[in-house]
Protein backbone atom coordinates (compact mmCIF):
# COMPACT_ATOMS: atom_id res chain seq x y z
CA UNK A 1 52.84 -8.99 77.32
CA UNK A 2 52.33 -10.91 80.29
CA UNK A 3 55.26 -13.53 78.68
CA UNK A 4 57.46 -10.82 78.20
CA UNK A 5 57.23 -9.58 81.73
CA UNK A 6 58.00 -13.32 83.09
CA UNK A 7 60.98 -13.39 80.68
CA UNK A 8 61.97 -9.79 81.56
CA UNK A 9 61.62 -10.88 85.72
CA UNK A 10 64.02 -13.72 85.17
CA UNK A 11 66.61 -11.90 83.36
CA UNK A 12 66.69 -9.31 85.89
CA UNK A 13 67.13 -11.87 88.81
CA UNK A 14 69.44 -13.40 86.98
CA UNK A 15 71.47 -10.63 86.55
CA UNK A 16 71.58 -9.07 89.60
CA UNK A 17 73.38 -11.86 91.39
CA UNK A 18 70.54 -12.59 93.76
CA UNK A 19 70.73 -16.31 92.86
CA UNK A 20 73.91 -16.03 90.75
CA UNK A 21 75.70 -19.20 91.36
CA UNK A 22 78.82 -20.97 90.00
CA UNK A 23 78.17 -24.70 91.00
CA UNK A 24 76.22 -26.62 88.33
CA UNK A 25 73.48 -27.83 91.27
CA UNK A 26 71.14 -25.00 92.51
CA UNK A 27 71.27 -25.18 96.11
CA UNK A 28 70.50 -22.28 98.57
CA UNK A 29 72.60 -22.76 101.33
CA UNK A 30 74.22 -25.89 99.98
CA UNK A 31 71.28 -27.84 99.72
CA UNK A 32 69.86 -28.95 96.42
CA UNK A 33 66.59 -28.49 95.68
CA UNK A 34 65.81 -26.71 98.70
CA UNK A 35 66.11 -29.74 100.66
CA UNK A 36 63.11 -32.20 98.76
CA UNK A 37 63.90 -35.47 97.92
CA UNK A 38 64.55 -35.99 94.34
CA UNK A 39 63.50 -39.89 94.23
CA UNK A 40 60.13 -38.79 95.34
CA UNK A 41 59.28 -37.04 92.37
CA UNK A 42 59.44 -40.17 90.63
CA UNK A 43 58.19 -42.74 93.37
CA UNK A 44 55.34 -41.03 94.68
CA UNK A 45 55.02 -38.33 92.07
CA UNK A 46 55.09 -34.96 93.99
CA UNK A 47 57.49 -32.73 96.30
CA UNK A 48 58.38 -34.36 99.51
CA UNK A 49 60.45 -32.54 101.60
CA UNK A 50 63.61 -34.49 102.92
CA UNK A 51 65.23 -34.83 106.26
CA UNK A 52 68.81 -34.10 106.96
CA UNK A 53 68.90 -37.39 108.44
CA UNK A 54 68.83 -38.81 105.59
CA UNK A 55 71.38 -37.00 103.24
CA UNK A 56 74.34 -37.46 101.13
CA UNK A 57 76.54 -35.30 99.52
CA UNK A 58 76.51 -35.10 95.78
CA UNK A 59 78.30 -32.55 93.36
CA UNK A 60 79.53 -30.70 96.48
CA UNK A 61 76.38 -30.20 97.50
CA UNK A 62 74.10 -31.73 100.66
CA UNK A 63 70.87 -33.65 99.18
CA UNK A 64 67.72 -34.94 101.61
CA UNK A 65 65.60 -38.17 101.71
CA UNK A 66 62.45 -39.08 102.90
CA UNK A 67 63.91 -42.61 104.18
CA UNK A 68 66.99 -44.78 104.07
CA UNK A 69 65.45 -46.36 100.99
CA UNK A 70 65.42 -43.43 98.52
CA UNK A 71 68.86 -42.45 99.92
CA UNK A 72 70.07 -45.58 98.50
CA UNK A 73 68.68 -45.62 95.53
CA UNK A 74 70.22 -42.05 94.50
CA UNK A 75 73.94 -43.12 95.94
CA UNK A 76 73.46 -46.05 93.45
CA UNK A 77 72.33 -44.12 90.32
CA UNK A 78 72.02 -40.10 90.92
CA UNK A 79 71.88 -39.29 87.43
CA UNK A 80 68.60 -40.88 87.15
CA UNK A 81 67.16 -38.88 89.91
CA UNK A 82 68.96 -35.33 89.84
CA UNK A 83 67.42 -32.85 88.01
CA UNK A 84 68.31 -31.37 84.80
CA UNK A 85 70.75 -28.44 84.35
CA UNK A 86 71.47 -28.98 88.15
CA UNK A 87 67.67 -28.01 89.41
CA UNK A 88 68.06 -24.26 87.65
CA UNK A 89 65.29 -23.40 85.66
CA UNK A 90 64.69 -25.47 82.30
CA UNK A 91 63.30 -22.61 80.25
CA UNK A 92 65.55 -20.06 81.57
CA UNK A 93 68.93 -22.70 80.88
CA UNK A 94 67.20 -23.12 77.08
CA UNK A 95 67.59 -19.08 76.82
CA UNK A 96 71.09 -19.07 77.93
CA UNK A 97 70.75 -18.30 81.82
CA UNK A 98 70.78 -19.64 85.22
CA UNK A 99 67.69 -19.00 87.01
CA UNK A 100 66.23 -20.39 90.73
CA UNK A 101 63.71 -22.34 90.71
CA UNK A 102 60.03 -23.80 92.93
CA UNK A 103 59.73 -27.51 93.70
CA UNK A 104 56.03 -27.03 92.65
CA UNK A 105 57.29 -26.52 88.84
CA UNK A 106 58.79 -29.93 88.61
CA UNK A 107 57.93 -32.33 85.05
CA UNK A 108 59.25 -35.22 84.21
CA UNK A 109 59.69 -36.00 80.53
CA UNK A 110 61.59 -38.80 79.37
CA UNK A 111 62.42 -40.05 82.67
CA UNK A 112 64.60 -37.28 83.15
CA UNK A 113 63.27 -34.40 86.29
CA UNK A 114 62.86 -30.78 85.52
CA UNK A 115 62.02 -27.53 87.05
CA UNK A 116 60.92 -24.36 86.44
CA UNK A 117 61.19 -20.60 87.86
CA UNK A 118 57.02 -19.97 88.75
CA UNK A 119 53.83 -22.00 87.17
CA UNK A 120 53.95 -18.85 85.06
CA UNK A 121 57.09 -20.52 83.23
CA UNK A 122 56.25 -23.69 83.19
CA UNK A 123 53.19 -23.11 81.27
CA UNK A 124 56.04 -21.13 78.56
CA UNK A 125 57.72 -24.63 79.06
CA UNK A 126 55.03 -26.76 78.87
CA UNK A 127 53.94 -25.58 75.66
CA UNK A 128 57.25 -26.47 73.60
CA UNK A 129 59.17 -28.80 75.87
CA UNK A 130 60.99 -31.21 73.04
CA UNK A 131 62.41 -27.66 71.68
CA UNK A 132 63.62 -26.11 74.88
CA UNK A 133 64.79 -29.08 75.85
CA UNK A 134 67.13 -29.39 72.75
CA UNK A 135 68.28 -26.01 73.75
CA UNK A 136 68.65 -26.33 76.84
CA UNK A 137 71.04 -29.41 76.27
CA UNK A 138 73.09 -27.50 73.72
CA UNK A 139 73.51 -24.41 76.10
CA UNK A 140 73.92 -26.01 79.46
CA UNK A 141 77.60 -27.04 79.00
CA UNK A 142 79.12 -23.86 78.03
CA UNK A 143 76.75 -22.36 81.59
CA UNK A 144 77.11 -24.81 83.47
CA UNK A 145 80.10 -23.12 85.51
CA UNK A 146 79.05 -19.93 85.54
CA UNK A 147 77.45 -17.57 87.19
């Protein structure tokens, strides 16, 4: 029951145009990932909030860094270090929707940086990663674009 309400609260939000966005990056207020620094997930392992000093423009879109240093390593490479279906929620994008999402949801699997709507979700996602993953990949190109 409890799962069905979680499924049931994203749906809603993401139908009501709260968070309904068009660009492929989630980013309130044009800044992705609500302004954390996306190498630091995989250098020091947790969410560390960026500085506008230290930002760079990516997908149309303003991103933040801790320090020159993890600025340059995204310019080089961002694919390693942006998120998956453009920081919107993994689980939701593997059922066909764009959904917002809480830097203290992130994984990492594969090398690759994912989020989730609420720890709620990310123990759905948790649970059968590899397969929502493979959905996710198949549905995120045709939503993408949309809001």
């Amino acid at each position: 029951m409890k799962q069905l309400l979680v499924i049931v609260g994203i749906l809603i939000s993401a139908i009501s145009g709260v968070y309904a966005q068009k660009s492929p990056v989630y980013a309130p207020d044009g800044v992705a990932l609500k302004g954390y620094d996306p190498v630091a997930f995989f250098t020091q392992a947790k969410p560390v909030q960026g500085s506008a000093d230290y930002s760079f423009t990516w997908e149309g879109v303003n991103w933040f860094f801790v320090d020159k240093t993890n600025l340059e390593s995204f310019k080089k490479l961002p694919s390693k270090y942006a998120p998956q279906y453009g920081g919107y929620c993994a689980y939701g994008t593997s059922k066909g929707h764009k959904a917002p999402t809480q830097p203290d949801t992130w994984t990492i699997v594969d090398n690759k940086l994912y989020f989730n709507y609420n720890s709620k979700v990310k123990e759905m996602w948790l649970k059968n990663q590899t397969a929502l993953i493979d959905s996710a990949n198949r549905i995120w190109p045709v939503i993408m674009n949309k809001e």
